[in-house]
Protein backbone atom coordinates (compact mmCIF):
# COMPACT_ATOMS: atom_id res chain seq x y z
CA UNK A 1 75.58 121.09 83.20
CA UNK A 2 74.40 118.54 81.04
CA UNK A 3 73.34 114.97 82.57
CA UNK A 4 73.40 111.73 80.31
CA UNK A 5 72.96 108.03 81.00
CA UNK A 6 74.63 106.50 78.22
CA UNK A 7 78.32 107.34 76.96
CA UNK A 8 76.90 106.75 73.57
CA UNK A 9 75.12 109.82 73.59
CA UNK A 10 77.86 111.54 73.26
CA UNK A 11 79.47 109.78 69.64
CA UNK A 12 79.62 112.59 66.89
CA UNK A 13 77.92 115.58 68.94
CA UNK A 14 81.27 116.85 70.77
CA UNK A 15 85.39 117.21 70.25
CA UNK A 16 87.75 118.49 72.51
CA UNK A 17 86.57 116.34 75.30
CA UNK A 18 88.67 116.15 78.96
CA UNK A 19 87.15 113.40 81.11
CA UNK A 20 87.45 112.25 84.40
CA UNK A 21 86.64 108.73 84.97
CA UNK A 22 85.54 107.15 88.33
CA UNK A 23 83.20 105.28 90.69
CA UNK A 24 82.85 108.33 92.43
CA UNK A 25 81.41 107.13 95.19
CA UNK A 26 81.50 110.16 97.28
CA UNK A 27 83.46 113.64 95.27
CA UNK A 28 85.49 114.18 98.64
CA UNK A 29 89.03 115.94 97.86
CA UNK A 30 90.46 112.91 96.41
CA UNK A 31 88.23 112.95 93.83
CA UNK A 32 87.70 116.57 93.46
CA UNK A 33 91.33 116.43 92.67
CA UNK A 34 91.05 114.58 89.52
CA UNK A 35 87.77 116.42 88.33
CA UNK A 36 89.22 119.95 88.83
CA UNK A 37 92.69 118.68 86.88
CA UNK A 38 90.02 118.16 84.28
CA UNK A 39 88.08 120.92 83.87
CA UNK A 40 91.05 123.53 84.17
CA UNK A 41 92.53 121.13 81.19
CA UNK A 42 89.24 122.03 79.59
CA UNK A 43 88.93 125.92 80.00
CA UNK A 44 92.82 126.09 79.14
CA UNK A 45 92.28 125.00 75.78
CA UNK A 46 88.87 125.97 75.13
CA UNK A 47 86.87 121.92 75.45
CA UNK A 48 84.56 120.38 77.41
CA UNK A 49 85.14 119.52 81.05
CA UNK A 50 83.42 115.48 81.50
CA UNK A 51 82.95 113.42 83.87
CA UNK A 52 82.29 110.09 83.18
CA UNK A 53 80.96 107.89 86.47
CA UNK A 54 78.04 105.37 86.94
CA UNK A 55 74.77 105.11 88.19
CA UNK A 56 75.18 102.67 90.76
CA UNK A 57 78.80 101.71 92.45
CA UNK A 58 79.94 98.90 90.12
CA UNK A 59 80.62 96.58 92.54
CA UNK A 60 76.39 96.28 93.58
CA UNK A 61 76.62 94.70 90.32
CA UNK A 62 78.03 92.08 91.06
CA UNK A 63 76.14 91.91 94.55
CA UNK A 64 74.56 94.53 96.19
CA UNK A 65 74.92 93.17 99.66
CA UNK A 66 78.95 93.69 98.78
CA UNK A 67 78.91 97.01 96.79
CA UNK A 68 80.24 100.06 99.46
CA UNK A 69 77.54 102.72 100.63
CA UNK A 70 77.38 105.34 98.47
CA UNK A 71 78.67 108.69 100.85
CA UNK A 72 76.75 110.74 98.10
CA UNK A 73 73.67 110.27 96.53
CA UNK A 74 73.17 111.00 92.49
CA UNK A 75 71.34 114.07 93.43
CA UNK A 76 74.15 115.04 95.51
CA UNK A 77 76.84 114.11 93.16
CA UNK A 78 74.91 116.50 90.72
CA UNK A 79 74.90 119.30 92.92
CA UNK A 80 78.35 119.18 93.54
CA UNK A 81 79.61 118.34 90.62
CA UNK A 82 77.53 121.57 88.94
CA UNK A 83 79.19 123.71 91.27
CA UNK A 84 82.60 122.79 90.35
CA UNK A 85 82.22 123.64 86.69
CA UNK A 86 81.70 120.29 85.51
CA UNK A 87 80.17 121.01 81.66
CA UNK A 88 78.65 117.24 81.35
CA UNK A 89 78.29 114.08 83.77
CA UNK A 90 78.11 110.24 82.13
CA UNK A 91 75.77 107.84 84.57
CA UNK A 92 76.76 104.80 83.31
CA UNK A 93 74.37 101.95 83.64
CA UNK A 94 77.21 99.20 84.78
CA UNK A 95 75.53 96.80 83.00
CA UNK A 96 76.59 92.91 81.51
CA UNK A 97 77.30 94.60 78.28
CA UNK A 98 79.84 97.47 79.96
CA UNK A 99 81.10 95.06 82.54
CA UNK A 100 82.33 92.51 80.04
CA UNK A 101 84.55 95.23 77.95
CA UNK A 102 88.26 94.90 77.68
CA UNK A 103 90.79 97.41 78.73
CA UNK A 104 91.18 97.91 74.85
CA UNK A 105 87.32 98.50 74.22
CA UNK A 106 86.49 100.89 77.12
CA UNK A 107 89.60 103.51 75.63
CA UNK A 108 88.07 103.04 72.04
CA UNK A 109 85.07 103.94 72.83
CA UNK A 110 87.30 106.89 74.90
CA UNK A 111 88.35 107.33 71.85
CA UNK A 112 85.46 107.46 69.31
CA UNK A 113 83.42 109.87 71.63
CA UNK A 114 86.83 111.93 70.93
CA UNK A 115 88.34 112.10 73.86
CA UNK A 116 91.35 114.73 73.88
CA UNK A 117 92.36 113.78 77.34
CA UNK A 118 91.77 111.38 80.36
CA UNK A 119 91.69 112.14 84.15
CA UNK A 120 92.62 109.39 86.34
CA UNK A 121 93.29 108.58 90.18
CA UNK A 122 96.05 106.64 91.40
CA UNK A 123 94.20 103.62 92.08
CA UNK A 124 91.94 103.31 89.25
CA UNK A 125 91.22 99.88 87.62
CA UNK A 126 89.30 99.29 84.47
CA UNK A 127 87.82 97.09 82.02
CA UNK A 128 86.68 92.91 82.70
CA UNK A 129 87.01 92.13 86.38
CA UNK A 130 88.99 95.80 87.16
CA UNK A 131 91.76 94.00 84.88
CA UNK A 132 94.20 96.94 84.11
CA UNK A 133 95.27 99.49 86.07
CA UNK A 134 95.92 103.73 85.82
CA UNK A 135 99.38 102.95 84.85
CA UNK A 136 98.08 100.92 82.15
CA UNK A 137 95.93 103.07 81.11
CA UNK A 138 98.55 105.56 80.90
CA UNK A 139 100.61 103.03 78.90
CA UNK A 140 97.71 102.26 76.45
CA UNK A 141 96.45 105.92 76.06
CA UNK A 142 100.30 106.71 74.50
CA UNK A 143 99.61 103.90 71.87
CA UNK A 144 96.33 105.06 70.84
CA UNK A 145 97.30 108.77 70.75
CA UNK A 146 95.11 109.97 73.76
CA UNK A 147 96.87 111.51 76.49
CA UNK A 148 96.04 110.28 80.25
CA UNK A 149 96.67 111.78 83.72
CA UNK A 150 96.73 109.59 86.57
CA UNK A 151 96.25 111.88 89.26
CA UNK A 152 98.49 111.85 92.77
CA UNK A 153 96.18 110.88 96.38
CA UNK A 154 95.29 113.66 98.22
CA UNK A 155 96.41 113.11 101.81
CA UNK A 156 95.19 114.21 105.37
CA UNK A 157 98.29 113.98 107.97
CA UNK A 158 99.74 111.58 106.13
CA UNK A 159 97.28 109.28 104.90
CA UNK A 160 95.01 109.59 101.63
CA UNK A 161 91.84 110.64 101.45
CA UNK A 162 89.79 107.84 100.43
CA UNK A 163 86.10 106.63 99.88
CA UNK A 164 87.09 103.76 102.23
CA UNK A 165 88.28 106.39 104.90
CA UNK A 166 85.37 108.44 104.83
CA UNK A 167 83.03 105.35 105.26
């Protein structure tokens, strides 16, 4: 599996890209959910399984007395994320620069890594201040010509498995 820190890296080297995009804060079921979607996407027509998370939760951005505990540590997240098949893992530095982007910005640079599809969870927010949502993404990704899954919870007895449950 190869590790980068910067989605730039990845601008001209690779097509046929199916990412997963998330805090990831912990890959419990939930969020094994949405990577697995990808990577079978992936193998099925012959690309490259992605998945594109950060470095530190976003939120400690903005304060780190506020951001959640992480349940897994990067190390952690690497190991498990190796032995699901994951071909390539994005640690975002969620940085000024990255924060500020638009919901418009972050899909074209999606979009000029070449991005065939995009893996989603239900309650995903994106771009300045977490300002669109997966069904906007959704929305947006059919304008732009790149197809996006937002992925169903996973639930336990009735209730969705969640970072915020876990913790």
């Amino acid at each position: 599996m190869r590790i980068i820190d910067d989605i730039f890296q990845l601008k001209d080297e690779h097509d046929d890209l199916y990412v997963a995009i998330g805090a990831f804060d912990g890959i419990h079921e939930g969020h094994k959910n949405v990577i697995r979607t990808a990577i079978k996407r992936a193998k099925k027509t012959g690309g490259k399984s992605v998945v594109f998370t950060f470095d530190e939760h976003p939120k400690s951005f903005m304060s780190y007395k506020t951001a959640p505990k992480l349940i897994n540590s990067k190390e952690e997240k690497i190991h498990l994320l190796e032995k699901l098949g994951v071909d390539c893992v994005i640690f975002q530095k969620f940085d000024k620069h990255f924060s500020s982007l638009t919901p418009l910005e972050f899909l074209n640079l999606l979009k000029e890594i070449k991005t065939s599809e995009i893996f989603v969870g239900f309650n995903f927010r994106f771009g300045a201040g977490g300002a669109a949502t997966a069904d906007d993404m959704v929305e947006m990704g059919k304008t732009y010509g790149i197809n996006v899954n937002k992925i169903n919870p996973v639930t336990s007895d009735k209730v969705v498995v969640s970072s915020t449950l876990i913790r």
